[in-house]
N, C-alpha and C. Protein backbone atom coordinates (compact mmCIF):
# COMPACT_ATOMS: atom_id res chain seq x y z
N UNK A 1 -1.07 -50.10 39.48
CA UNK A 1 -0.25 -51.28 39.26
C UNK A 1 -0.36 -51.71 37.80
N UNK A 2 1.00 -52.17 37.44
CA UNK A 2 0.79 -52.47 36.17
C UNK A 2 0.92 -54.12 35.75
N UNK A 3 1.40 -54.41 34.19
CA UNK A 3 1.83 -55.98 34.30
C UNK A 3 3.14 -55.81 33.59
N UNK A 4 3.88 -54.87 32.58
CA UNK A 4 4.68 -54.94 32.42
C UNK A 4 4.43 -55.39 30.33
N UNK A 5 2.93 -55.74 30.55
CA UNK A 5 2.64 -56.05 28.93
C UNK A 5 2.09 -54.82 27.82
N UNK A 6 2.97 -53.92 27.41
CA UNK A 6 2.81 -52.82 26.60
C UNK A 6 1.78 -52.85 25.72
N UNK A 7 0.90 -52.33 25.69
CA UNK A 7 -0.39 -52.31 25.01
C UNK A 7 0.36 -51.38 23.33
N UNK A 8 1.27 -50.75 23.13
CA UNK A 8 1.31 -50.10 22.03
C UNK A 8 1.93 -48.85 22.76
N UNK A 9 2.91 -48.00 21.82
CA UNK A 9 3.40 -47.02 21.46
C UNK A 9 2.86 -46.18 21.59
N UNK A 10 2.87 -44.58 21.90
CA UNK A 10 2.27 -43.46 21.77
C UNK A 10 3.47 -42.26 21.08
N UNK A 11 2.88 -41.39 20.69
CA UNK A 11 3.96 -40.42 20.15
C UNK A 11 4.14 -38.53 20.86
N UNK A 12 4.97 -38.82 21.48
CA UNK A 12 5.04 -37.15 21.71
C UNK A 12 4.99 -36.29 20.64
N UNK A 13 3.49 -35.85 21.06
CA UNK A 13 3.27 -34.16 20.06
C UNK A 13 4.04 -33.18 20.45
N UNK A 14 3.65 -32.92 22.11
CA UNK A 14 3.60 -31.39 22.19
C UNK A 14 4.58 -31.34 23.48
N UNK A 15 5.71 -30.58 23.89
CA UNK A 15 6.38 -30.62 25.30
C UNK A 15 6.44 -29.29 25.82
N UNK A 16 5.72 -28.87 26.87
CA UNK A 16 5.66 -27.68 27.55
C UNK A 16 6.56 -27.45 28.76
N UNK A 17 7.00 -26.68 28.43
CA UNK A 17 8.46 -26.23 29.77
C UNK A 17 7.69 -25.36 30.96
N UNK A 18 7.64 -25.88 32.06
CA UNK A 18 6.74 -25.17 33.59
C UNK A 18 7.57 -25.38 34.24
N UNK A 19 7.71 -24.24 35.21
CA UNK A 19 9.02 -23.76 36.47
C UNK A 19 8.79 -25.40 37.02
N UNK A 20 10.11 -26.47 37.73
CA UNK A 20 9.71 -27.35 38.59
C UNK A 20 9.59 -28.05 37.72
N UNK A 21 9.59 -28.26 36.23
CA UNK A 21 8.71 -29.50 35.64
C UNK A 21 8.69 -29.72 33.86
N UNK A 22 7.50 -30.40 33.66
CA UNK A 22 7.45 -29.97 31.80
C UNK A 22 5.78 -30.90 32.00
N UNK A 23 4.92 -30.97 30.88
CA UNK A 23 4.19 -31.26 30.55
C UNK A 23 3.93 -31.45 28.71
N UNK A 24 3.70 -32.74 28.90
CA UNK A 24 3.64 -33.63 27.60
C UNK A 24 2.67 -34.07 27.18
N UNK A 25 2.30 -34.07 25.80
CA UNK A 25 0.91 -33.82 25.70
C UNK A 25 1.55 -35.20 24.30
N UNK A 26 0.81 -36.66 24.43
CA UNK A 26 1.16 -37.79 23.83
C UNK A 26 -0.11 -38.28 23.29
N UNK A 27 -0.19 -38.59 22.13
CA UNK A 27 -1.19 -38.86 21.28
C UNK A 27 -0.63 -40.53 21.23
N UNK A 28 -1.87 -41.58 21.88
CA UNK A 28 -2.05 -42.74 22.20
C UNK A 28 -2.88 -44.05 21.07
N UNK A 29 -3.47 -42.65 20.28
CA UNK A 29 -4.93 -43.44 19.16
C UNK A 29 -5.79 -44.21 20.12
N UNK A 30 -6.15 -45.64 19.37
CA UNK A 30 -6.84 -46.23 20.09
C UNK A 30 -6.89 -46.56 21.77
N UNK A 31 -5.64 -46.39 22.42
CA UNK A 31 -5.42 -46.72 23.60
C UNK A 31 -6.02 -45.93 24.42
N UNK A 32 -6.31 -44.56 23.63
CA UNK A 32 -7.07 -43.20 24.63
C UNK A 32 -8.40 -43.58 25.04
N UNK A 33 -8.93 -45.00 24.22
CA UNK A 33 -10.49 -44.70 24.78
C UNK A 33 -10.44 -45.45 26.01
N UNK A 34 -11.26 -45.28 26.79
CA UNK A 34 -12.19 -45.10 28.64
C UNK A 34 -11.03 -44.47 29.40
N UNK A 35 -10.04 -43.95 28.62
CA UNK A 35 -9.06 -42.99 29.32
C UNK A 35 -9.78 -41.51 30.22
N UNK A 36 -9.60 -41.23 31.31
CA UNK A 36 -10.13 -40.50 31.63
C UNK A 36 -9.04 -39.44 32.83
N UNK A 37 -9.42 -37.93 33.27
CA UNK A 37 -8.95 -37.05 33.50
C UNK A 37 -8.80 -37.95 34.93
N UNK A 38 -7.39 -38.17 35.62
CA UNK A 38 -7.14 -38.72 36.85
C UNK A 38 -6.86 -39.59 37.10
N UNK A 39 -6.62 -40.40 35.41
CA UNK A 39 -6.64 -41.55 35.65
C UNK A 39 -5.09 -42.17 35.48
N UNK A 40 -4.49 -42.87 35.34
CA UNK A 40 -3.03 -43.27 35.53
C UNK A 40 -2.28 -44.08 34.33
N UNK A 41 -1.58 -44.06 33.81
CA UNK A 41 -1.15 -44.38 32.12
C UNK A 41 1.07 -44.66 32.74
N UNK A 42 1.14 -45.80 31.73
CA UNK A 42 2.67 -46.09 32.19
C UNK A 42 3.24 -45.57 31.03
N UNK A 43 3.95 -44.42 31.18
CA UNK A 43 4.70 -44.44 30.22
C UNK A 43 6.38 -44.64 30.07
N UNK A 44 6.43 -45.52 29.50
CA UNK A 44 8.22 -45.85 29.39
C UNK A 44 8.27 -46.69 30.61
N UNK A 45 7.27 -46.89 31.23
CA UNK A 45 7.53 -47.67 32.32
C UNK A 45 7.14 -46.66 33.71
N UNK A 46 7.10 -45.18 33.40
CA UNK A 46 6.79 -44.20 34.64
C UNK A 46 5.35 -44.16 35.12
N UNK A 47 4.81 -44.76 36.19
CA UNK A 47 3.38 -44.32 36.10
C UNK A 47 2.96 -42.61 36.17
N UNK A 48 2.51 -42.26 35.19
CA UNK A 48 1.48 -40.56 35.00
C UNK A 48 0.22 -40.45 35.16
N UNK A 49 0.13 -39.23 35.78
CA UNK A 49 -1.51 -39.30 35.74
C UNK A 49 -2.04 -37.92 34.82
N UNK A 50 -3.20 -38.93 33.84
CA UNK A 50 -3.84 -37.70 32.97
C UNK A 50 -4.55 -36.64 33.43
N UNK A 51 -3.84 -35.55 33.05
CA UNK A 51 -4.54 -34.20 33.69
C UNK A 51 -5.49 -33.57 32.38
N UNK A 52 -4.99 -33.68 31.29
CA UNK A 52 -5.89 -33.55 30.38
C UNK A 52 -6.27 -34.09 29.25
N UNK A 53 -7.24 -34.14 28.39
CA UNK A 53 -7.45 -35.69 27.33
C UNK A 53 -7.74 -34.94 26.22
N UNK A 54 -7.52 -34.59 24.95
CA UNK A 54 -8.23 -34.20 23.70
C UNK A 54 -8.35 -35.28 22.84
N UNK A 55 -9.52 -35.50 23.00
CA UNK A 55 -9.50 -37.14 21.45
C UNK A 55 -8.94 -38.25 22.14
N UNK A 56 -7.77 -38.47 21.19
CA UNK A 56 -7.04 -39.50 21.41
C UNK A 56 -5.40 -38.68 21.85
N UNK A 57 -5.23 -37.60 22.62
CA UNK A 57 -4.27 -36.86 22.50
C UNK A 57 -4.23 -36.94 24.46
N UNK A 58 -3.52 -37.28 24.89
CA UNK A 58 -3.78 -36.86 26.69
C UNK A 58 -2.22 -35.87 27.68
N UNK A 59 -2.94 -35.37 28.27
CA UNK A 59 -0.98 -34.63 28.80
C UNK A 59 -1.27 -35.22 30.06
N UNK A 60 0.21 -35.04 30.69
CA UNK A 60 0.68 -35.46 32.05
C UNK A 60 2.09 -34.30 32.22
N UNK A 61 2.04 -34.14 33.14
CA UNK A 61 2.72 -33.59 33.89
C UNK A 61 3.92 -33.68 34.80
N UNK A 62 4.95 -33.78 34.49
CA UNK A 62 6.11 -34.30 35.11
C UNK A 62 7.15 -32.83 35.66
N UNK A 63 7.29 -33.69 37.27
CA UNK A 63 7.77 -33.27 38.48
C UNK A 63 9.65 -33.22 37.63
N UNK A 64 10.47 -31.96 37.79
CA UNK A 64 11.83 -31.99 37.78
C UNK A 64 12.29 -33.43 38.43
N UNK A 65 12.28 -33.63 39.16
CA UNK A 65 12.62 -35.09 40.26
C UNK A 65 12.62 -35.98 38.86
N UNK A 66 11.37 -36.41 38.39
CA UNK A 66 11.45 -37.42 37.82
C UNK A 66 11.73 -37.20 36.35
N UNK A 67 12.04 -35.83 35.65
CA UNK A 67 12.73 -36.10 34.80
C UNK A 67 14.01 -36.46 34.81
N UNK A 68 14.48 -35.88 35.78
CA UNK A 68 16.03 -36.46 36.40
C UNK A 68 16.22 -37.78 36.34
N UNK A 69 15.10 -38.63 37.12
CA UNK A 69 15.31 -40.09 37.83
C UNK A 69 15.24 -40.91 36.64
N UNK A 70 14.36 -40.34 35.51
CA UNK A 70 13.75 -41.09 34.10
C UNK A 70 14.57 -40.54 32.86
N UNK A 71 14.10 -41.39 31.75
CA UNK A 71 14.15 -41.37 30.55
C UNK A 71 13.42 -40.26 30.09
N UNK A 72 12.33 -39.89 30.89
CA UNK A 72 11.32 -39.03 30.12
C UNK A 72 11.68 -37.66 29.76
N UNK A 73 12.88 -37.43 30.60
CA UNK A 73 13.84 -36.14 30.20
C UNK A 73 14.44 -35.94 29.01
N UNK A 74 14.51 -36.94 28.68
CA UNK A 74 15.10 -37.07 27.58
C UNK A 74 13.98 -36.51 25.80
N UNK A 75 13.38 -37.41 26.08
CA UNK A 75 12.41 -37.18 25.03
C UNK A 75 12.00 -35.82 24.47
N UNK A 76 11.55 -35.96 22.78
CA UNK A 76 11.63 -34.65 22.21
C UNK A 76 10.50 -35.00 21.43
N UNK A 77 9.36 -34.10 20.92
CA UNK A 77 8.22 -34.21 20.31
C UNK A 77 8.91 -35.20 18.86
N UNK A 78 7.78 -36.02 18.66
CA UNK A 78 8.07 -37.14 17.99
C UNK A 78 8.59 -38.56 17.89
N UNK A 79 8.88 -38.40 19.38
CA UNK A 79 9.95 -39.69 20.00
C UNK A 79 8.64 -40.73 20.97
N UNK A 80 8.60 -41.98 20.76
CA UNK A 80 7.53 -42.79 20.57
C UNK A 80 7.79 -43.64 22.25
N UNK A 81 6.76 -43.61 22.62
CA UNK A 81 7.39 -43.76 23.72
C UNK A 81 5.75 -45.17 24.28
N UNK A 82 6.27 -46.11 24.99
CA UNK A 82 5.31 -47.18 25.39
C UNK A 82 4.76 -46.80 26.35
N UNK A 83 3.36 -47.27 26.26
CA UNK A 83 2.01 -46.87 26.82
C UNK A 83 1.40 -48.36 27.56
N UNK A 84 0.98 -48.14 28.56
CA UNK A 84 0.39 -49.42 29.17
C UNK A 84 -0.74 -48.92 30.40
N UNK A 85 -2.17 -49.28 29.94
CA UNK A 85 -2.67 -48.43 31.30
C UNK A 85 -2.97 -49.33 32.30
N UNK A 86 -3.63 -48.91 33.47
CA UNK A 86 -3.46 -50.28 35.04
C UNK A 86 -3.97 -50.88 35.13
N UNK A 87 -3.58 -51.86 35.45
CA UNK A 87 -4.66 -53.33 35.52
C UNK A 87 -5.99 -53.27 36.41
N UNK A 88 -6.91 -53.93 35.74
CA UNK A 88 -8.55 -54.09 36.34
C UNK A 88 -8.58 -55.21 37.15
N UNK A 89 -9.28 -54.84 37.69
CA UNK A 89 -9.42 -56.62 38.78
C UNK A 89 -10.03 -57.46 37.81
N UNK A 90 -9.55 -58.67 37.73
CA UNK A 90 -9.92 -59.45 36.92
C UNK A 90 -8.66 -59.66 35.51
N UNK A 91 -8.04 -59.00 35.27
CA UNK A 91 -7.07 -58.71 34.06
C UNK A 91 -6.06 -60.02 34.40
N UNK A 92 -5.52 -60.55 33.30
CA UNK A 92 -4.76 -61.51 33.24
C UNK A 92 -3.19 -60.92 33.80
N UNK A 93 -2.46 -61.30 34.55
CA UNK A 93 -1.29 -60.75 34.80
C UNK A 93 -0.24 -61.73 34.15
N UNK A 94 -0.35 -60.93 33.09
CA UNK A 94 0.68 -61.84 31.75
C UNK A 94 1.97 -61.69 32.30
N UNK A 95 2.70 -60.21 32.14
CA UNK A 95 3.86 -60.43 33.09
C UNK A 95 4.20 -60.65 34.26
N UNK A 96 4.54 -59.44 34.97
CA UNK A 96 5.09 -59.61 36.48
C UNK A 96 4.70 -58.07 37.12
N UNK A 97 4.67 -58.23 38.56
CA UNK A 97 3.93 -56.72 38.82
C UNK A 97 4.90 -55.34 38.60
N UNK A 98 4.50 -54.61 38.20
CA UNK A 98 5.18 -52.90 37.65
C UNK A 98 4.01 -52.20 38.48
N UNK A 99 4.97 -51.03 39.15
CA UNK A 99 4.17 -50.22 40.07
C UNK A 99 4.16 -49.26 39.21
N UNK A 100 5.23 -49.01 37.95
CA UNK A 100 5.50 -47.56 37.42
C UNK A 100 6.05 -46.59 38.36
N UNK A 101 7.17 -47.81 39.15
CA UNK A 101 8.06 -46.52 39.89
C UNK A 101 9.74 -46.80 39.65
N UNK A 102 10.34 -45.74 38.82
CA UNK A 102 11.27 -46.42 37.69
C UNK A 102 12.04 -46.26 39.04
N UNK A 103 13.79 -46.93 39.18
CA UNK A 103 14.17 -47.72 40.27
C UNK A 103 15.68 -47.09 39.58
N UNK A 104 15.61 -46.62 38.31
CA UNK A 104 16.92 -46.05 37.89
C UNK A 104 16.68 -45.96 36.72
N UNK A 105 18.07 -45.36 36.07
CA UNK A 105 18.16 -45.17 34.38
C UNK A 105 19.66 -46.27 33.89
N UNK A 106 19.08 -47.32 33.07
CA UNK A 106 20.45 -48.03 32.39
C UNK A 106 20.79 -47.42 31.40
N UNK A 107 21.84 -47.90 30.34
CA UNK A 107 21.88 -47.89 28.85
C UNK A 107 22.70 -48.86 28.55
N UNK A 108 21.84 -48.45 27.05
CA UNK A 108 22.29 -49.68 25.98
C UNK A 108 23.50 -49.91 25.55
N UNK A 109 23.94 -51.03 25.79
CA UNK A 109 25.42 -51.37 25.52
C UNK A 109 25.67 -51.73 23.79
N UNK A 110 24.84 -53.22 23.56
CA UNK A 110 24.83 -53.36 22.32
C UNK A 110 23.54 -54.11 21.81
N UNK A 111 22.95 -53.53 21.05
CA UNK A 111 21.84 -54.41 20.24
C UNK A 111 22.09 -55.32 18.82
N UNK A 112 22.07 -56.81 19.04
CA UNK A 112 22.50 -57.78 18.34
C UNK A 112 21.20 -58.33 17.22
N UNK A 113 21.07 -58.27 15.99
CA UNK A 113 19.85 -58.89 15.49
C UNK A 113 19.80 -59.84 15.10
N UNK A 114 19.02 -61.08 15.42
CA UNK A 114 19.49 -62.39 15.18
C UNK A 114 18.65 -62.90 13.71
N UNK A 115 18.11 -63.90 13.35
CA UNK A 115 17.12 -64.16 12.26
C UNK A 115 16.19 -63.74 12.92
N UNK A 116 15.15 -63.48 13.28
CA UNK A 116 13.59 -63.22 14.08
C UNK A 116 14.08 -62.39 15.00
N UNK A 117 14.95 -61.99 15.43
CA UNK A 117 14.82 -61.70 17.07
C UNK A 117 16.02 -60.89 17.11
N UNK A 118 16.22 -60.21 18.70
CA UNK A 118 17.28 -59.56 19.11
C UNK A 118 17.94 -59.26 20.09
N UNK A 119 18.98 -59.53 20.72
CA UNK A 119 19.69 -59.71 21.44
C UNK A 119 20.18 -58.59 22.20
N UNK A 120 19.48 -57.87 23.65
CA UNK A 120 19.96 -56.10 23.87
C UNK A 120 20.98 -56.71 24.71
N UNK A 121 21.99 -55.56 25.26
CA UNK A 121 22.84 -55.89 26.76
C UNK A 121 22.66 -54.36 27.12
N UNK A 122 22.59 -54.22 28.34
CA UNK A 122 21.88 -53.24 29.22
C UNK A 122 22.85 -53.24 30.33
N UNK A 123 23.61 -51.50 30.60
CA UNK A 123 24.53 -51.48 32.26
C UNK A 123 23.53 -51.32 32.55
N UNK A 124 23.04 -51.76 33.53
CA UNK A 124 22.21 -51.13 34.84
C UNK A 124 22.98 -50.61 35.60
N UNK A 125 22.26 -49.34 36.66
CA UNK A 125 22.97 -48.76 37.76
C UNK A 125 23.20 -49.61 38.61
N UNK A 126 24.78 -49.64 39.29
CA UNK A 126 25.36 -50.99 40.70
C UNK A 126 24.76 -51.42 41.12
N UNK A 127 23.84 -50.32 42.32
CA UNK A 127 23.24 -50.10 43.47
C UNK A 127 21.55 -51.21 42.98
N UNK A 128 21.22 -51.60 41.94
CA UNK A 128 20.06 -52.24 41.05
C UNK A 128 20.72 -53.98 41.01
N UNK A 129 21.85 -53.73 40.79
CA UNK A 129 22.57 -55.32 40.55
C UNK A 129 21.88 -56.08 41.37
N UNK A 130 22.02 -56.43 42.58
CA UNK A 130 21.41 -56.79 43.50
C UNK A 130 20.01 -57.17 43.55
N UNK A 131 19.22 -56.55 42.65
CA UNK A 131 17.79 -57.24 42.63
C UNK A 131 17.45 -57.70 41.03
N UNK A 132 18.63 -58.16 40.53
CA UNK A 132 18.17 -58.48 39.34
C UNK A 132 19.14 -60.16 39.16
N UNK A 133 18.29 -61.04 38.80
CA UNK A 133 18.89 -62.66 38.99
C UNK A 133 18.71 -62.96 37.66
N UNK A 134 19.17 -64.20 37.06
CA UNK A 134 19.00 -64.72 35.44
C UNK A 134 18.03 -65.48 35.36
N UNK A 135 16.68 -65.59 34.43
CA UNK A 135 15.44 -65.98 34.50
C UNK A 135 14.72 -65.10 35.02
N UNK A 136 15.10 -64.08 36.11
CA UNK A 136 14.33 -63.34 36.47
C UNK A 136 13.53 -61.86 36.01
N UNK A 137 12.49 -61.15 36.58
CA UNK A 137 12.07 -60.41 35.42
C UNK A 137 12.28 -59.39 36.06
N UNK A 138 12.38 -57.98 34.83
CA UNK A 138 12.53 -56.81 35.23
C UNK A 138 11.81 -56.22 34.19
N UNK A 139 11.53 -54.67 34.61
CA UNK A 139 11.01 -53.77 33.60
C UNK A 139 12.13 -53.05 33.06
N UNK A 140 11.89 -52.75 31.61
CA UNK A 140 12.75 -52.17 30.50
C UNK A 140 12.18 -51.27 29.76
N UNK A 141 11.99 -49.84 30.32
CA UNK A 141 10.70 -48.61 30.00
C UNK A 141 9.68 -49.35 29.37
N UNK A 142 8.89 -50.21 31.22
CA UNK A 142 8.14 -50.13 30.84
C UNK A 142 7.60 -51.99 30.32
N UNK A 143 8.32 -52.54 30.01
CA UNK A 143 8.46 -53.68 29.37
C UNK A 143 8.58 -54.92 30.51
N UNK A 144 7.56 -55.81 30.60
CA UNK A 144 8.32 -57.07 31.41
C UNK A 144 9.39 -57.75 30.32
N UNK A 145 10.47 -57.88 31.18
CA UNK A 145 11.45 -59.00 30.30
C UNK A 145 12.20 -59.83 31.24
N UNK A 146 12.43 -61.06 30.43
CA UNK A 146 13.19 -61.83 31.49
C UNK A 146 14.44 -61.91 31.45
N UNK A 147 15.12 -62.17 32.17
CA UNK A 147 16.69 -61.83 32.10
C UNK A 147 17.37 -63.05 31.58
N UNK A 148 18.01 -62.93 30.35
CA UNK A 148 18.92 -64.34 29.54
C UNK A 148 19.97 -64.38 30.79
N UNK A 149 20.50 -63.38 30.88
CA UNK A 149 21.90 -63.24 31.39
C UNK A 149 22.42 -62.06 32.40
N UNK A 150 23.47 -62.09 33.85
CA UNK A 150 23.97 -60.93 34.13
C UNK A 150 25.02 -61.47 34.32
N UNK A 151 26.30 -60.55 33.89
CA UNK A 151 27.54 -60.77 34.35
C UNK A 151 28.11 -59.33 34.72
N UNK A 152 28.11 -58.99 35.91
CA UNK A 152 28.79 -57.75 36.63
C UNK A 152 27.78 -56.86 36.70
N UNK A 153 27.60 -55.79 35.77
CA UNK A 153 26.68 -54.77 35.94
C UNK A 153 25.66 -55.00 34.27
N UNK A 154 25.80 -56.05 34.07
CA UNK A 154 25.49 -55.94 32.15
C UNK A 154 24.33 -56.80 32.33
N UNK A 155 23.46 -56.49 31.85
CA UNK A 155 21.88 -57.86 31.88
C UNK A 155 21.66 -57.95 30.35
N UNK A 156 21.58 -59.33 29.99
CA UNK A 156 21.33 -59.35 28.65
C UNK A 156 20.28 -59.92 28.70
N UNK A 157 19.07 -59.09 27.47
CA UNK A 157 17.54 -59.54 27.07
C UNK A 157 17.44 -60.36 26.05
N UNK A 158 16.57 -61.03 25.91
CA UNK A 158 16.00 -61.78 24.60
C UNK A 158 15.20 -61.30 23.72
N UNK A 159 14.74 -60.75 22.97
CA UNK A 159 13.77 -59.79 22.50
C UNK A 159 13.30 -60.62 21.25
N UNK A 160 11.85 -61.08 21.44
CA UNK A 160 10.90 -61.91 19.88
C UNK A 160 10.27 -60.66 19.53
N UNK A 161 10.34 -61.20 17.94
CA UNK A 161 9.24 -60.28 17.14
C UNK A 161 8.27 -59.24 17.22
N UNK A 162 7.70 -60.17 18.63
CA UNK A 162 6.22 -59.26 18.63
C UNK A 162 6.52 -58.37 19.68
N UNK A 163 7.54 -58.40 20.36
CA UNK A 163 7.93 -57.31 21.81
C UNK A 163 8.53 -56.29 20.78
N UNK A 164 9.56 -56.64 19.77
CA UNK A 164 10.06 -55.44 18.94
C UNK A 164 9.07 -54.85 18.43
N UNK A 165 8.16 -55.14 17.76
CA UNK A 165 7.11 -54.75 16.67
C UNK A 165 6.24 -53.41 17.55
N UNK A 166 5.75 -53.96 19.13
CA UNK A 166 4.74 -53.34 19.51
C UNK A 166 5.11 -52.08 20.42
N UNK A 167 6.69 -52.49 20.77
CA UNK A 167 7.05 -51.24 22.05
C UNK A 167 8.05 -50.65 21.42
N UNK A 168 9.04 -49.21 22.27
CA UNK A 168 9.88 -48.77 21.01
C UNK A 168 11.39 -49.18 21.37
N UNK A 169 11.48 -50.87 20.79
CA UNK A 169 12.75 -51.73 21.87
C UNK A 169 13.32 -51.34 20.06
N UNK A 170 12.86 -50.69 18.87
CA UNK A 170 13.20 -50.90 17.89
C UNK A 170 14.19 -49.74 17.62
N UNK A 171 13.58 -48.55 18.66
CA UNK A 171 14.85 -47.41 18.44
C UNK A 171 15.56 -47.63 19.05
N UNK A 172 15.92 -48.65 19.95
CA UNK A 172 17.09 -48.91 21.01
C UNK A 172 18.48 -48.78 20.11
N UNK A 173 19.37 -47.88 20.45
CA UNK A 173 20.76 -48.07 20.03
C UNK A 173 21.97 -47.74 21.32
N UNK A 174 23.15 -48.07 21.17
CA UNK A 174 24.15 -48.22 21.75
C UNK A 174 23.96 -46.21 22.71
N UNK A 175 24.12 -46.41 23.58
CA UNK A 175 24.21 -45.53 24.40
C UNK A 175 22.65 -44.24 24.29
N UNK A 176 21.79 -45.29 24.37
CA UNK A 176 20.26 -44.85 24.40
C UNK A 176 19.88 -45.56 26.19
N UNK A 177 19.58 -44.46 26.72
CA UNK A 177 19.15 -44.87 28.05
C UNK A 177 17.73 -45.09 28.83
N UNK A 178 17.51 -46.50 29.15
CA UNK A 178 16.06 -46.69 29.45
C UNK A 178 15.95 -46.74 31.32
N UNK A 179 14.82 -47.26 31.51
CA UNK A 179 14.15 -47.28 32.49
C UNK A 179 14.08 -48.32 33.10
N UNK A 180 14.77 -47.99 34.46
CA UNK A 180 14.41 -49.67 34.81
C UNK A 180 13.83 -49.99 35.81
N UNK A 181 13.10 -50.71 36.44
CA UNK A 181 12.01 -51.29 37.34
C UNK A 181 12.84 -52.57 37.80
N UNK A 182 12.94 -52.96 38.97
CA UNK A 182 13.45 -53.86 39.34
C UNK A 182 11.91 -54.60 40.28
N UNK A 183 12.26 -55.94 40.06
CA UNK A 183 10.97 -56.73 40.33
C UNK A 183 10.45 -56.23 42.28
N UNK A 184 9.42 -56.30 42.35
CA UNK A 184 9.08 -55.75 43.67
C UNK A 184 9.29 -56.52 45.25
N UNK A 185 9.22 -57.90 44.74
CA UNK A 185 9.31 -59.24 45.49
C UNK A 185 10.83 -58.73 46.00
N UNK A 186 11.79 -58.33 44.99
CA UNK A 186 13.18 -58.61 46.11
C UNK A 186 13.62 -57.41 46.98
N UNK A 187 12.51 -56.37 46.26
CA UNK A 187 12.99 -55.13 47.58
C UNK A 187 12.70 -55.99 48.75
N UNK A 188 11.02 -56.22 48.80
CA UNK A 188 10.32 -56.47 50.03
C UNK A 188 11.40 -57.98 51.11
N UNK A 189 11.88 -58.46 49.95
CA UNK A 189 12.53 -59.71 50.82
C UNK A 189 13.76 -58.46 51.91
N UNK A 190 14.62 -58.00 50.64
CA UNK A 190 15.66 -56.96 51.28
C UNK A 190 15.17 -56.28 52.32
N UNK A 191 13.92 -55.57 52.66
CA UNK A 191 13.30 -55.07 53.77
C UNK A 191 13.23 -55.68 54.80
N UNK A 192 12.66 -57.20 54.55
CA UNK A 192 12.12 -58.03 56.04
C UNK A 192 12.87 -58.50 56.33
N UNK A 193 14.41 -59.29 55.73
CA UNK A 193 15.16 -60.04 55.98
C UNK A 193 16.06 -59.64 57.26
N UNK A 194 16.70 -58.25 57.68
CA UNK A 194 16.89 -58.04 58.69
C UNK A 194 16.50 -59.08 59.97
N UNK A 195 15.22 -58.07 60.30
CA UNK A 195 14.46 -58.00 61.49
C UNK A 195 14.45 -59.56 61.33
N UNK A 196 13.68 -60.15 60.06
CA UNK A 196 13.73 -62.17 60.19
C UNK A 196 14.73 -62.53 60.72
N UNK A 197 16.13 -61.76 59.95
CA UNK A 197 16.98 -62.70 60.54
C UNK A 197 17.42 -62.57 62.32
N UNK A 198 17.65 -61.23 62.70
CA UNK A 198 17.50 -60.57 64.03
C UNK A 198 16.43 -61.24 64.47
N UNK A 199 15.58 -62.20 64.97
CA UNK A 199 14.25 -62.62 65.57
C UNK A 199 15.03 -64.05 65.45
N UNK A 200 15.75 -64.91 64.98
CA UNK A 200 16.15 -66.02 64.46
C UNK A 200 17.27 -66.15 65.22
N UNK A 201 18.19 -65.46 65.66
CA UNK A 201 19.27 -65.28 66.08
C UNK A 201 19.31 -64.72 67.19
N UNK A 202 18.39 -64.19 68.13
CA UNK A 202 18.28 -63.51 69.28
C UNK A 202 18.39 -64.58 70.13
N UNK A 203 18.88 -64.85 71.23
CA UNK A 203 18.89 -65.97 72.13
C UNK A 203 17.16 -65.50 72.73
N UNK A 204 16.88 -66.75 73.23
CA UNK A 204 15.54 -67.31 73.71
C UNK A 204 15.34 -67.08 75.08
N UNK A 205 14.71 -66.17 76.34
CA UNK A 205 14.68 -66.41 77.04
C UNK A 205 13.87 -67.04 78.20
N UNK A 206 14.67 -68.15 79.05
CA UNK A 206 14.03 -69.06 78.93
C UNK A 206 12.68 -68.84 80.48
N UNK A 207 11.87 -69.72 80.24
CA UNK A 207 10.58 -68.65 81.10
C UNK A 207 10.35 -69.36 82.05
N UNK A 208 10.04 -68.39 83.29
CA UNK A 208 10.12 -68.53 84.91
C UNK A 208 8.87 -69.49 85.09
């Protein structure tokens, strides 16, 4: 489980092509230390698990499936990609919960730069509309953000200084496609609400 608060950037070194798959070998720096072989790392928002660690250098291993489902297909040695590893018991949950199970792929419509700050608009996929409200938060490879705005299929972000500075919201351009996480609370409502409402609406029968 994650929080959605990007600890820093990492950079693809190395990308290995395996039948079924690829394996990426991302140099993290400081973020690599108590990193360990098994252990679980968000990248872009995907949760991975480290299969191997050199230094500050670690690979993971990605399933065909989820290069498809992700951004991570995309990527080419040198392309900087946000790092966040899982929360400890006890850890402040600055954002909102991220399982690191991406929910679709959007893209960037238009990135606006204001004095300090910047203004993204994001299609999300249809079938996603539905769990995303204004004020409310979503992941953005990887990123908690809160939603300024949706009108139809378009969500517009707010983006300060220090979210540009630390994650890579800075290579974002017009038809660059990210990752998106939709908050977990409204699947689970979408799940129970049925059966709640079916239990609510069943006539009562009345007892002998």
């Amino acid at each position: 489980m994650f929080t959605g608060i990007v600890e820093g950037t990492g950079i693809v070194r190395q990308i290995e092509e395996r039948p079924g798959g690829r394996k990426l070998w991302i140099d993290i720096g400081a973020l690599a230390e108590g990193l360990r072989i098994g252990g679980s790392v968000s990248v872009n928002g995907c949760c991975t698990t480290v299969v191997d660690l050199k230094d500050r250098v670690f690979a993971t291993e990605l399933m065909e499936i989820t290069l498809q489902k992700t951004n991570l297909g995309d990527v080419v040695a040198g392309t900087p990609v946000n790092i966040e590893r899982p929360m400890k018991m006890g850890d402040e949950l600055g954002g909102h919960l991220v399982q690191g199970h991406v929910d679709g792929v959007g893209e960037i419509i238009k990135v606006t730069p204001l004095e300090s700050s910047h203004v993204i608009e994001i299609r999300v996929p249809r079938p996603l509309v539905k769990y995303v409200v204004a004020t409310g938060s979503v992941s953005v490879n990887g990123v908690s953000m809160t939603v300024a705005d949706i009108q139809s299929d378009v969500l517009t972000l707010g983006v300060i200084p220090h979210t540009w500075e630390v994650t890579n919201f800075s290579e974002f351009r017009a038809g660059r496609r990210v990752n998106i996480e939709v908050d977990l609370i409204g699947k689970y409502i979408e799940k129970l609400l049925p059966d709640l409402w079916s239990g609510l609406t069943k006539p009562r029968t009345e007892a002998k």
